[in-house]
Protein backbone atom coordinates (compact mmCIF):
# COMPACT_ATOMS: atom_id res chain seq x y z
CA UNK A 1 73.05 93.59 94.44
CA UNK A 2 76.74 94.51 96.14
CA UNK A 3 77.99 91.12 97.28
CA UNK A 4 78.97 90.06 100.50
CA UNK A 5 82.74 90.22 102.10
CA UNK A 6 84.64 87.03 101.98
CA UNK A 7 85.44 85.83 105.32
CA UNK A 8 88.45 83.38 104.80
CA UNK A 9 88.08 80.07 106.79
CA UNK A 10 90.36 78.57 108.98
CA UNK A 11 91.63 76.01 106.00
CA UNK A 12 91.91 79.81 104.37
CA UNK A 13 94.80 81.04 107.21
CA UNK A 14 96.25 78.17 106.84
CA UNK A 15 97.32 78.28 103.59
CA UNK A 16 97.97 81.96 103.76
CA UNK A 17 100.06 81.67 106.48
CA UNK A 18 101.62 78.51 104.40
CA UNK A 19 102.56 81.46 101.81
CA UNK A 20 103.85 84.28 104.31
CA UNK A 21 106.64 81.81 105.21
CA UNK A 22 107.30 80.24 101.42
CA UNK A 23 105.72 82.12 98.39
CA UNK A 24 106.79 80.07 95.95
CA UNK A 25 105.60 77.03 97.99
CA UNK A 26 104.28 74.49 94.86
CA UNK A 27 100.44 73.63 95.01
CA UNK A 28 101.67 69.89 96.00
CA UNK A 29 103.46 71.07 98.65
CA UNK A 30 100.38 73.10 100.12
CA UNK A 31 98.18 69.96 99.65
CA UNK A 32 100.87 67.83 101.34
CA UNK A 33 101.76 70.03 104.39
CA UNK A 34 97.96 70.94 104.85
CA UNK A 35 96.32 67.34 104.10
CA UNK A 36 93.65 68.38 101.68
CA UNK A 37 93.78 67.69 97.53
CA UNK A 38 96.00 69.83 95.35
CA UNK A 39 92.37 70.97 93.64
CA UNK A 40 91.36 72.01 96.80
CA UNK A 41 94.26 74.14 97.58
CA UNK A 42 94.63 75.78 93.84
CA UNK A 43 90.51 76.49 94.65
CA UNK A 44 90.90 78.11 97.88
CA UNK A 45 93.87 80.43 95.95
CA UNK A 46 92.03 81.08 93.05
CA UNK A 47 89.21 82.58 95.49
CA UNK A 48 91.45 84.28 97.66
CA UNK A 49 92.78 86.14 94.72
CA UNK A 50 89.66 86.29 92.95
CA UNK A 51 88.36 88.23 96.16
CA UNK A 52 90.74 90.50 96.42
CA UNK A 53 92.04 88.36 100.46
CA UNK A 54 95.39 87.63 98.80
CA UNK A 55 96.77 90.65 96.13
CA UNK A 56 99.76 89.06 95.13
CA UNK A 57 103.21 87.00 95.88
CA UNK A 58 106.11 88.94 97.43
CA UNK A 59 109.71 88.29 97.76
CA UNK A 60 110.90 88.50 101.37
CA UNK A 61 114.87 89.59 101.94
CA UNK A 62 117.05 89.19 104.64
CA UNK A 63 117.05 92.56 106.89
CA UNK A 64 120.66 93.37 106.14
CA UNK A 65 120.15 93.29 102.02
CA UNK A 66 119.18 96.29 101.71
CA UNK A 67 121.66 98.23 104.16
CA UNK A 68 121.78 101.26 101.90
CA UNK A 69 118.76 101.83 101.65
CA UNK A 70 117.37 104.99 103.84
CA UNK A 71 114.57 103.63 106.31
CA UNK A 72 111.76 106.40 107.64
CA UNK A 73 108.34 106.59 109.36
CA UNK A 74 106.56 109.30 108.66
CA UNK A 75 103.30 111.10 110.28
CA UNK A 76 101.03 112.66 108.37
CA UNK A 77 98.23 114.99 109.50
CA UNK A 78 95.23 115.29 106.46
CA UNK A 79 93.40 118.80 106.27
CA UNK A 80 89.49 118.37 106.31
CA UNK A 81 87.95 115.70 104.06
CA UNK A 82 90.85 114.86 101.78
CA UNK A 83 92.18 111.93 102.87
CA UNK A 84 91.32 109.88 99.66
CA UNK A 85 92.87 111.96 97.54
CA UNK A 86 96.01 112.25 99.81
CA UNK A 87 95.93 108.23 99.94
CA UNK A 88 95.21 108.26 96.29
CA UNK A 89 98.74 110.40 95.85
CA UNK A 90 100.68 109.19 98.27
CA UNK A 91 99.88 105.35 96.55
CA UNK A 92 101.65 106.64 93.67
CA UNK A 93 105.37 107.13 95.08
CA UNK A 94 106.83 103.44 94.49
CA UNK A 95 108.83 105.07 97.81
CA UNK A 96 106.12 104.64 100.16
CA UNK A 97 106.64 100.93 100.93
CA UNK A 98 103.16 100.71 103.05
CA UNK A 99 100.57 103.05 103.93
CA UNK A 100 98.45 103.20 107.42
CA UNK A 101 95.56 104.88 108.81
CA UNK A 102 95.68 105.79 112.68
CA UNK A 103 94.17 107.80 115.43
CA UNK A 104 95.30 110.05 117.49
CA UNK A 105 97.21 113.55 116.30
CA UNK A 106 97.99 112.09 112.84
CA UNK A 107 95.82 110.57 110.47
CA UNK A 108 98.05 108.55 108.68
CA UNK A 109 101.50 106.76 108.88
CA UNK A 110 103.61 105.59 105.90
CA UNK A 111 106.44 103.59 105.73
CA UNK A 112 109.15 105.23 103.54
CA UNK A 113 112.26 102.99 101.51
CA UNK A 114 114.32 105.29 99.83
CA UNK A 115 117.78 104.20 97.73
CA UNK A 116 119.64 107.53 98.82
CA UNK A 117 119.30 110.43 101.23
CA UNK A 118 118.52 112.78 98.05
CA UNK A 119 116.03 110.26 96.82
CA UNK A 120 114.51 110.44 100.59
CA UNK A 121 114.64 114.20 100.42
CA UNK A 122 112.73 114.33 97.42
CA UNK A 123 110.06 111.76 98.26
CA UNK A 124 109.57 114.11 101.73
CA UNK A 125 109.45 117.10 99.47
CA UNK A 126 106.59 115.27 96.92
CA UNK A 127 104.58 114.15 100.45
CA UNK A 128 104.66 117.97 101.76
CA UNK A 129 103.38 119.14 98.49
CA UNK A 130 100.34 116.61 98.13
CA UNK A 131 97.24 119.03 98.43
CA UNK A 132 95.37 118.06 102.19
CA UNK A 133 98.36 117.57 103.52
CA UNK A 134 98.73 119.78 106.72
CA UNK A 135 101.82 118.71 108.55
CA UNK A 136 104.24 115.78 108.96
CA UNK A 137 106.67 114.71 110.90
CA UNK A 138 109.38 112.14 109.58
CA UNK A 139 111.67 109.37 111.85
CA UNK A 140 114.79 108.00 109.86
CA UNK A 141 114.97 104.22 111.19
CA UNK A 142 118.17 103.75 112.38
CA UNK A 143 119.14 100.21 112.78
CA UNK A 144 116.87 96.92 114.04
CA UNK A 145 117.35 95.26 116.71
């Protein structure tokens, strides 16, 4: 018997939203900001991780730390029915920094982080040769504002 998705609770998005701003926030701290027993709060994590809500801890950066590094977007349209294995592949290049699904002309969108413009060459050169992929169409990110 499959078992049933695990909805997280408002309590839940609380203390997930707790962690987006400080991931290294201390299970006392979580009780003490959200008002409910350290046990509580080192429950609710163990299930969130246990169910696969929250996958891990993350360091966050300031936007200018990584100046060098060569920002893209890229399109990517999927021939046929291949899309898992094209996810599957594209999951492997520790370049591709998230991936997305979309509609529209291209199927899906990945974010790309490169160190160099040669590294970023090759990583578009490894995408274009994934089999199922049809076309892309890539967007160096320029600056933030």
């Amino acid at each position: 018997m499959a078992s049933a998705k695990y909805i997280p609770d408002d309590l839940d998005r609380r203390i997930i939203g707790h962690l987006r701003a400080d991931g290294r926030a201390s299970l006392s701290k979580l009780s003490d900001v959200l008002g409910v027993a350290r046990g509580t709060v080192q429950n609710r994590l163990d299930r969130l991780i246990e169910t696969g809500t929250l996958m891990g801890f993350t360091v966050r950066v300031r936007e200018d730390y990584d100046e060098q590094t060569v920002h893209a977007v890229m399109m990517i349209e999927v021939v046929g029915k291949s899309t898992t294995q094209v996810i599957r592949k594209l999951r492997g290049l520790p370049e591709i920094y998230s991936l997305h699904t979309t509609n529209g002309n291209w199927d899906l969108v990945a974010n790309i982080r490169a160190i160099s413009l040669s590294d970023f060459d090759r990583v578009l050169r490894e995408v274009r040769m994934i089999d199922g992929v049809a076309n892309s169409e890539t967007s160096l990110l320029l600056s933030s504002l």
